[in-house]
Protein backbone atom coordinates (compact mmCIF):
# COMPACT_ATOMS: atom_id res chain seq x y z
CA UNK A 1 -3.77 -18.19 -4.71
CA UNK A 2 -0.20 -16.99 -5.74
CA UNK A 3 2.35 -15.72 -3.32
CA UNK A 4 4.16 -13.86 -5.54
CA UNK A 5 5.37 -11.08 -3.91
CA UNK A 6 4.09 -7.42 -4.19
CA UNK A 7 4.95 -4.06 -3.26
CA UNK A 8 1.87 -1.56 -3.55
CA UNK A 9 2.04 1.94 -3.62
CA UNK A 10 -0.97 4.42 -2.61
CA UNK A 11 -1.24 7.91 -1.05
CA UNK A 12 -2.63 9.47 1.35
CA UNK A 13 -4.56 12.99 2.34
CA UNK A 14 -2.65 13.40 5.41
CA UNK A 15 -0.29 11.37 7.58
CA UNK A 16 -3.07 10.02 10.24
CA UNK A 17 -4.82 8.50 7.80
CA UNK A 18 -1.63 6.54 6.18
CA UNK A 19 -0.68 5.50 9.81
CA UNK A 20 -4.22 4.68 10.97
CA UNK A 21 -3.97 2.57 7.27
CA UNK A 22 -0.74 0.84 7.66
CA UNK A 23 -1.85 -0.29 11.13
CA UNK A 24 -4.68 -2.08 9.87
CA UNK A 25 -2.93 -3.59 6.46
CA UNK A 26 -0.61 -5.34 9.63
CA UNK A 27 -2.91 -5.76 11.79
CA UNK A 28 -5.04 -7.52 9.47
CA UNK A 29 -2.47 -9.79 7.86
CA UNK A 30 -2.89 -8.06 4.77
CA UNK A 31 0.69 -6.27 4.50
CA UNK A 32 3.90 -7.68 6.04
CA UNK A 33 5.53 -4.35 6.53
CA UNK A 34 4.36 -0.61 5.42
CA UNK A 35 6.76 2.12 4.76
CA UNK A 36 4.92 5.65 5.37
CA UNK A 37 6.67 8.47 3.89
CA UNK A 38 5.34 11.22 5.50
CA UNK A 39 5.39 13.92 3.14
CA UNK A 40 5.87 13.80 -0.69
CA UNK A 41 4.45 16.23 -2.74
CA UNK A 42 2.21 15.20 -5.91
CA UNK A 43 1.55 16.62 -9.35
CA UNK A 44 -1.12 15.14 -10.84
CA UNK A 45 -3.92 16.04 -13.60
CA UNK A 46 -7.25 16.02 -12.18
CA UNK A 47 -10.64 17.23 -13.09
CA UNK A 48 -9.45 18.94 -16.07
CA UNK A 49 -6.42 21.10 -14.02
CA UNK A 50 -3.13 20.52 -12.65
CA UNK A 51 -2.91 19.63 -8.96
CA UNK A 52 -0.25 19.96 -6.53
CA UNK A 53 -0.57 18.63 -3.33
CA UNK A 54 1.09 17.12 -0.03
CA UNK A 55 0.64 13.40 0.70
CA UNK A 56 1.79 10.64 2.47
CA UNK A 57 3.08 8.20 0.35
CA UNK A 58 2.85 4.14 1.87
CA UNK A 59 4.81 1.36 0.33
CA UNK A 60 3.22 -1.91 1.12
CA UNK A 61 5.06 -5.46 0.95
CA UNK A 62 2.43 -8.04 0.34
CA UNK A 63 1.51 -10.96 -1.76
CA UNK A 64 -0.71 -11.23 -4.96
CA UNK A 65 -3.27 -13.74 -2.61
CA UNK A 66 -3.91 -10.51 -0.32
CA UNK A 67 -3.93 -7.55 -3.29
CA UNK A 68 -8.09 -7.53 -3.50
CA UNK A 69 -8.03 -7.27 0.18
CA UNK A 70 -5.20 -4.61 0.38
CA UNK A 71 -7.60 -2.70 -2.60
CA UNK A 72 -10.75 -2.79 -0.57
CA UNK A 73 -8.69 -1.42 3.20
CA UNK A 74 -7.58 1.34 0.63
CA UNK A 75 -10.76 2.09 -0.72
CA UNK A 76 -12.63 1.87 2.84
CA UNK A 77 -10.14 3.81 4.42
CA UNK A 78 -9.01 6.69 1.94
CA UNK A 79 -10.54 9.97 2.17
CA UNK A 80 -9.64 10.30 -1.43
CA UNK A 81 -12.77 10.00 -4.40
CA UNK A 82 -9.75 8.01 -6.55
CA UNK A 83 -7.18 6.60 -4.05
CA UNK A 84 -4.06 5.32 -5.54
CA UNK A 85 -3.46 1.81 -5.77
CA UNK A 86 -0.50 -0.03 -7.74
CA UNK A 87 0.88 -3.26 -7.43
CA UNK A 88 4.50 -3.41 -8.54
CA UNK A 89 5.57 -7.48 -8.76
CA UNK A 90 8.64 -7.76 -6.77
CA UNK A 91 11.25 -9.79 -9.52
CA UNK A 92 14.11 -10.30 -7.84
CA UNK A 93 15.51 -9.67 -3.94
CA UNK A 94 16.56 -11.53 -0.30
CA UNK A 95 15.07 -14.65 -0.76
CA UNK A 96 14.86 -14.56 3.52
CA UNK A 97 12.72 -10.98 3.02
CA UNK A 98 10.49 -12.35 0.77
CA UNK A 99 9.85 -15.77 2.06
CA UNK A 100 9.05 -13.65 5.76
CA UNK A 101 6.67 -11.49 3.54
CA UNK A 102 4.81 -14.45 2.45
CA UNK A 103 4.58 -15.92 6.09
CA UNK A 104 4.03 -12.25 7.84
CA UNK A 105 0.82 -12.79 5.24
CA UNK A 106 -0.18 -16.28 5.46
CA UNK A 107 -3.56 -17.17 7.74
CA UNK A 108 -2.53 -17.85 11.01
């Protein structure tokens, strides 16, 4: 499995449920470190009509070995019908950060 390292993006309904969601990603090993921002506001095209809502946005450090398994705590956890869910490939950065990403990550 690759340890590339990856920051994922997703959104959440309301700010309990993107704490309650970083918690586990930690807790589980799946994320190294989740940045909630509590409130962003979203425009989006959905169901024919454009939305604007309130979210909580989380940005997830992680590694390509634990992306399926940060997809399925999203999709288990998200009140959403379509949660967001995008990997970004981290290209460059503190080799120190990312190497403590990749061990905050690792099986203990």
């Amino acid at each position: 499995m690759s340890t590339r390292t990856l920051v994922v993006l997703t959104t959440c309904a309301t700010a309990a449920e993107a704490e309650g969601l970083a918690r586990v990603l930690v807790e589980r090993r799946l994320a190294a470190c989740v940045n909630a921002l509590p409130e962003v506001v979203s425009t989006f095209r959905w169901q024919g009509g454009v939305q604007r809502e309130r979210e909580s946005l989380l940005v997830i450090k992680t590694t390509e070995a634990r992306l399926a398994a940060v997809e399925a705590a999203i999709q288990e956890r998200s009140s959403y019908e379509l949660p967001e869910m995008i990997a970004i490939p981290v290209a460059g950065g503190s080799e120190r950060y990312i190497d403590w990403v990749r061990s905050a990550v690792a099986d203990a």
